[in-house]
C-alpha atoms as a PDB file:
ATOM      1  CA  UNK A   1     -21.474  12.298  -6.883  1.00  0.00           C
ATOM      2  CA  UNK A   2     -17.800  13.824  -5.666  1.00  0.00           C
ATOM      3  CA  UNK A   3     -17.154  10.414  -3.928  1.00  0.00           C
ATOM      4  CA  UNK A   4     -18.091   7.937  -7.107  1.00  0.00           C
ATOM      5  CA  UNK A   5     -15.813  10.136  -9.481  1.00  0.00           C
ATOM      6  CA  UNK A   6     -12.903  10.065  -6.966  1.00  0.00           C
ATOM      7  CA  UNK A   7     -13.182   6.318  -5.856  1.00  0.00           C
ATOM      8  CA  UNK A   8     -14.367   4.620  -9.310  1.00  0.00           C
ATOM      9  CA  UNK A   9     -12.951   7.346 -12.668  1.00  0.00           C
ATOM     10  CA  UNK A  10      -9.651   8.294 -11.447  1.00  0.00           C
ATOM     11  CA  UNK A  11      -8.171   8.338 -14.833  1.00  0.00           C
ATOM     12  CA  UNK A  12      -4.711   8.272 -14.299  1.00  0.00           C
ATOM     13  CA  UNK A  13      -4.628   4.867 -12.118  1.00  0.00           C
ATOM     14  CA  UNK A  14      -7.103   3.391 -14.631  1.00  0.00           C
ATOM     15  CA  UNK A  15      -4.559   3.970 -17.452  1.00  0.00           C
ATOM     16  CA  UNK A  16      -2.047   2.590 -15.604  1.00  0.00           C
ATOM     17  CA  UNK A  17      -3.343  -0.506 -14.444  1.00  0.00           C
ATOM     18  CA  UNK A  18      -4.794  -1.007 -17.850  1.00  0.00           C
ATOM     19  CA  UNK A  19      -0.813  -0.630 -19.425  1.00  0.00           C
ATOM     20  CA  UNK A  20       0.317  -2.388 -16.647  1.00  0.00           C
ATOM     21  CA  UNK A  21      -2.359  -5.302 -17.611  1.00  0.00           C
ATOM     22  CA  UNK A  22      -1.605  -5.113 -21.512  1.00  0.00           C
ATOM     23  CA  UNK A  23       1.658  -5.548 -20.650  1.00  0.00           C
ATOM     24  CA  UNK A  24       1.591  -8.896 -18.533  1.00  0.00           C
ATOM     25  CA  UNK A  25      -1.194 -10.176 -20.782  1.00  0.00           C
ATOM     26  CA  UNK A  26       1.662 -10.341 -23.968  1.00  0.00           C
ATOM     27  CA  UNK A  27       4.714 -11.366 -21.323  1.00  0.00           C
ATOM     28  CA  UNK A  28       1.832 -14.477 -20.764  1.00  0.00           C
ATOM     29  CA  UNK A  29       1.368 -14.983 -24.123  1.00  0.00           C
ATOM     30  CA  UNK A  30       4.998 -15.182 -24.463  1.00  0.00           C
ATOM     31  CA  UNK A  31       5.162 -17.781 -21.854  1.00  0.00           C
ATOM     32  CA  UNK A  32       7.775 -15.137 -19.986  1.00  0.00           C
ATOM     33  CA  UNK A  33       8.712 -15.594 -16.942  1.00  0.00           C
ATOM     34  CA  UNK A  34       8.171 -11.936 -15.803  1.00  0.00           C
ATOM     35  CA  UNK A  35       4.701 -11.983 -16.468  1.00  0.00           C
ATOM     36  CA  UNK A  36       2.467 -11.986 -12.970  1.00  0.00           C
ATOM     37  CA  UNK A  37      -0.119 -14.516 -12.731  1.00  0.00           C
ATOM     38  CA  UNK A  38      -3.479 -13.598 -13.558  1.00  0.00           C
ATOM     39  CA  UNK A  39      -4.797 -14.256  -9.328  1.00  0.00           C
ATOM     40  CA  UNK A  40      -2.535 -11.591  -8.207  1.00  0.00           C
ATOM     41  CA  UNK A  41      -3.715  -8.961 -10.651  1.00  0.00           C
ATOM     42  CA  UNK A  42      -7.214  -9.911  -9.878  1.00  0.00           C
ATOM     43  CA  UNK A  43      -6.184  -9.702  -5.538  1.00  0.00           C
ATOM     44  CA  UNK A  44      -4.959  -6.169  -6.786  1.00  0.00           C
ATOM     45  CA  UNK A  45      -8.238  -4.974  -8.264  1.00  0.00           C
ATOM     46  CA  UNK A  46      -9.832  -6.796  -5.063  1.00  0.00           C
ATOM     47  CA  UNK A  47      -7.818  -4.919  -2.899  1.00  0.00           C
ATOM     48  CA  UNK A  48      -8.284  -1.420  -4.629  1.00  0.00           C
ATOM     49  CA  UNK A  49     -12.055  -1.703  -4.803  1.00  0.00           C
ATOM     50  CA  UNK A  50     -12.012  -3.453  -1.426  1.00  0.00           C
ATOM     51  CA  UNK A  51     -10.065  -0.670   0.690  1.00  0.00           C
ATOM     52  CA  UNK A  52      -9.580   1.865  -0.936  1.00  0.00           C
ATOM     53  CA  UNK A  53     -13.676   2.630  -2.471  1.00  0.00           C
ATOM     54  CA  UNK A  54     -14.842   2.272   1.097  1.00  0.00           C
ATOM     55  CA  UNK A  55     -12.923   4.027   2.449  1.00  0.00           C
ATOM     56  CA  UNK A  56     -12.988   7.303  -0.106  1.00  0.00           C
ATOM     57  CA  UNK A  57     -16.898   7.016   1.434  1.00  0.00           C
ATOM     58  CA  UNK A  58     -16.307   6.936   4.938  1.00  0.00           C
ATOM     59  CA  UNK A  59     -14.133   9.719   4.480  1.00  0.00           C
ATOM     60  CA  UNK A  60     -16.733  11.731   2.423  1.00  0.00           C
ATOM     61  CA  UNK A  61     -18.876  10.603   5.553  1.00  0.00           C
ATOM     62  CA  UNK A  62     -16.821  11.881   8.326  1.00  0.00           C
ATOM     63  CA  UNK A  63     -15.913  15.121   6.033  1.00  0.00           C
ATOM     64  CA  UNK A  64     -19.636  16.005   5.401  1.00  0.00           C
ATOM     65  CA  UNK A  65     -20.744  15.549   9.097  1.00  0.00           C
ATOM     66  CA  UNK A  66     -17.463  18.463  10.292  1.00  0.00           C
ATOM     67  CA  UNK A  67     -18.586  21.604  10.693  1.00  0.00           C
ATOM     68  CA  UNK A  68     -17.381  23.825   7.576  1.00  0.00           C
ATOM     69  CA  UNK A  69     -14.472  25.952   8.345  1.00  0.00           C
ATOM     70  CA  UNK A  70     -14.690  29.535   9.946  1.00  0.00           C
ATOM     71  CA  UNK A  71     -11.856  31.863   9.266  1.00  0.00           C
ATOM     72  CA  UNK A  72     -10.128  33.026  12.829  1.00  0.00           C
ATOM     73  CA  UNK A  73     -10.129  36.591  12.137  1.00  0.00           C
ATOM     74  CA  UNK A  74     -12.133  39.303  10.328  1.00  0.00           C
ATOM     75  CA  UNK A  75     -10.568  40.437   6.784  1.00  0.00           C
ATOM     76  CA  UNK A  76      -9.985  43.989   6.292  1.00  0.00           C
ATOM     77  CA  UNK A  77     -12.429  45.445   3.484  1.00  0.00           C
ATOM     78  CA  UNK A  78      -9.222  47.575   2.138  1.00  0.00           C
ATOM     79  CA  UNK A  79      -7.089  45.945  -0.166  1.00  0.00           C
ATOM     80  CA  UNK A  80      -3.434  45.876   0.437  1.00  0.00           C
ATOM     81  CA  UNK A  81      -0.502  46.051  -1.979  1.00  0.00           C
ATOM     82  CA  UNK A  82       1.185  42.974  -2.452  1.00  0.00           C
ATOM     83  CA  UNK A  83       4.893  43.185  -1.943  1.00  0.00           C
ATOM     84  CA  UNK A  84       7.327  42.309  -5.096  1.00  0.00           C
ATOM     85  CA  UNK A  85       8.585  38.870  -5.150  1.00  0.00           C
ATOM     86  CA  UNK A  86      11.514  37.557  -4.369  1.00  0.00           C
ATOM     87  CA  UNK A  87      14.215  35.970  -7.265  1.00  0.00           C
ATOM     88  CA  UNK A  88      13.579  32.178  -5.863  1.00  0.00           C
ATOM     89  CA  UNK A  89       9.709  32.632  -6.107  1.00  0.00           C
ATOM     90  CA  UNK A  90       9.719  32.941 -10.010  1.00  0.00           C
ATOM     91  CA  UNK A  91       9.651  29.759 -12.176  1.00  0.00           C
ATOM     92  CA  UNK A  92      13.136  30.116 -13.582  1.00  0.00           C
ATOM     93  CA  UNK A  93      14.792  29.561 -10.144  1.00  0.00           C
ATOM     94  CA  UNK A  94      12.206  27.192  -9.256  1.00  0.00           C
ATOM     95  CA  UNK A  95      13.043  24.839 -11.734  1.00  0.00           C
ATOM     96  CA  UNK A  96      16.271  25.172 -11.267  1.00  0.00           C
ATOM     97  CA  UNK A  97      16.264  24.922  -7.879  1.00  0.00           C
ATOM     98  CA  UNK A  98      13.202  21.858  -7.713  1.00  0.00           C
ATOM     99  CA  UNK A  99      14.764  19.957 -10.737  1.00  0.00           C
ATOM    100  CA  UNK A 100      18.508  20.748 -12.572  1.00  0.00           C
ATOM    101  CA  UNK A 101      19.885  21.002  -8.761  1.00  0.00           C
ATOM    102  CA  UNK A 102      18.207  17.011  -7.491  1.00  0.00           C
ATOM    103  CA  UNK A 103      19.206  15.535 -10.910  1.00  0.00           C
ATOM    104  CA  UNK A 104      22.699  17.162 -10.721  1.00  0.00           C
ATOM    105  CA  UNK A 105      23.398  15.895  -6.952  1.00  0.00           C
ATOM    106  CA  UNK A 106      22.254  12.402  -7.547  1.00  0.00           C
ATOM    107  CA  UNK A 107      24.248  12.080 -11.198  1.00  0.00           C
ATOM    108  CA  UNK A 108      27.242  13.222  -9.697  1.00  0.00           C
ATOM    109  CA  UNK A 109      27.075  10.694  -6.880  1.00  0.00           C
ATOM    110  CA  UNK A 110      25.883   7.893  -9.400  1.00  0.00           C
ATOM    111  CA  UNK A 111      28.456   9.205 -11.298  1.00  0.00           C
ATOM    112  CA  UNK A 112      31.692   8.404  -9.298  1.00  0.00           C
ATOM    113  CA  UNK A 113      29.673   5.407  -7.735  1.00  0.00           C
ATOM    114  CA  UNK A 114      29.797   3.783 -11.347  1.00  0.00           C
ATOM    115  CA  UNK A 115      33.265   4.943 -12.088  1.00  0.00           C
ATOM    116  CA  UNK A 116      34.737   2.900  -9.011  1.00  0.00           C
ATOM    117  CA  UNK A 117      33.040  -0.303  -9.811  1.00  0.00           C
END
C-alpha cells in the first residue's frame, strides 16, 4: 500500500507538473514560442511512470526481503541526563547560520559581479 502512495500520490510533483502543464497549455494557446510541444510532456509522464514507478517497487522488493535492523549494542535501562545544548544548535543561529549567511555570500558576490558589468 506504502509503495502505490509513494510511486503514484506524491502530491507535491503532481502539483507541479499539473502548473507546469497549465502553464504551457495557455503559452500554446498563445501560439508562444516558449511553450513545449505536447510529445515531450507526454515522453515526461512516460518516463516518470516508466522508471521511476518500477523502480519505487523493486526497491520496496529488495527492502522487504533485508533482514530488519538489529541495534549493535544493548541500551542501558537507566536514563541519562542529556547535556545542555550548545548556542549553534538552537533555531536562531540555525537560521542564521543555514540561510541570512548563503544569501549574504552569494548577494555580495552577485553584487560586485553586476556592478562591473
Amino acid at each position: 500500500f506504502l509503495n502505490i502512495l509513494t510511486s503514484f500520490l506524491i502530491l507535491f510533483f503532481r502539483i507541479v507538473f499539473a502548473d507546469f502543464f497549465i502553464m504551457n497549455l495557455i503559452l500554446w494557446v498563445k501560439g508562444s514560442s516558449a511553450a513545449i510541444p505536447f510529445g515531450t510532456l507526454v515522453a515526461i509522464l512516460a518516463m516518470w511512470f516508466g522508471i521511476s514507478v518500477p523502480l519505487t517497487f523493486v526497491g520496496a522488493y529488495f527492502g522487504f526481503k533485508e533482514k530488519p535492523i538489529e541495534h549493535p549494542v544493548r541500551t542501558n535501562q537507566i536514563p541519562r541526563q542529556i547535556p545542555e545544548q550548545s548556542f549553534f544548535t538552537k533555531p536562531l543561529p540555525g537560521i542564521i547560520m543555514g540561510g541570512i549567511l548563503p544569501f549574504g555570500c552569494i548577494f555580495i558576490q552577485l553584487f560586485f559581479i553586476l556592478n562591473s558589468i
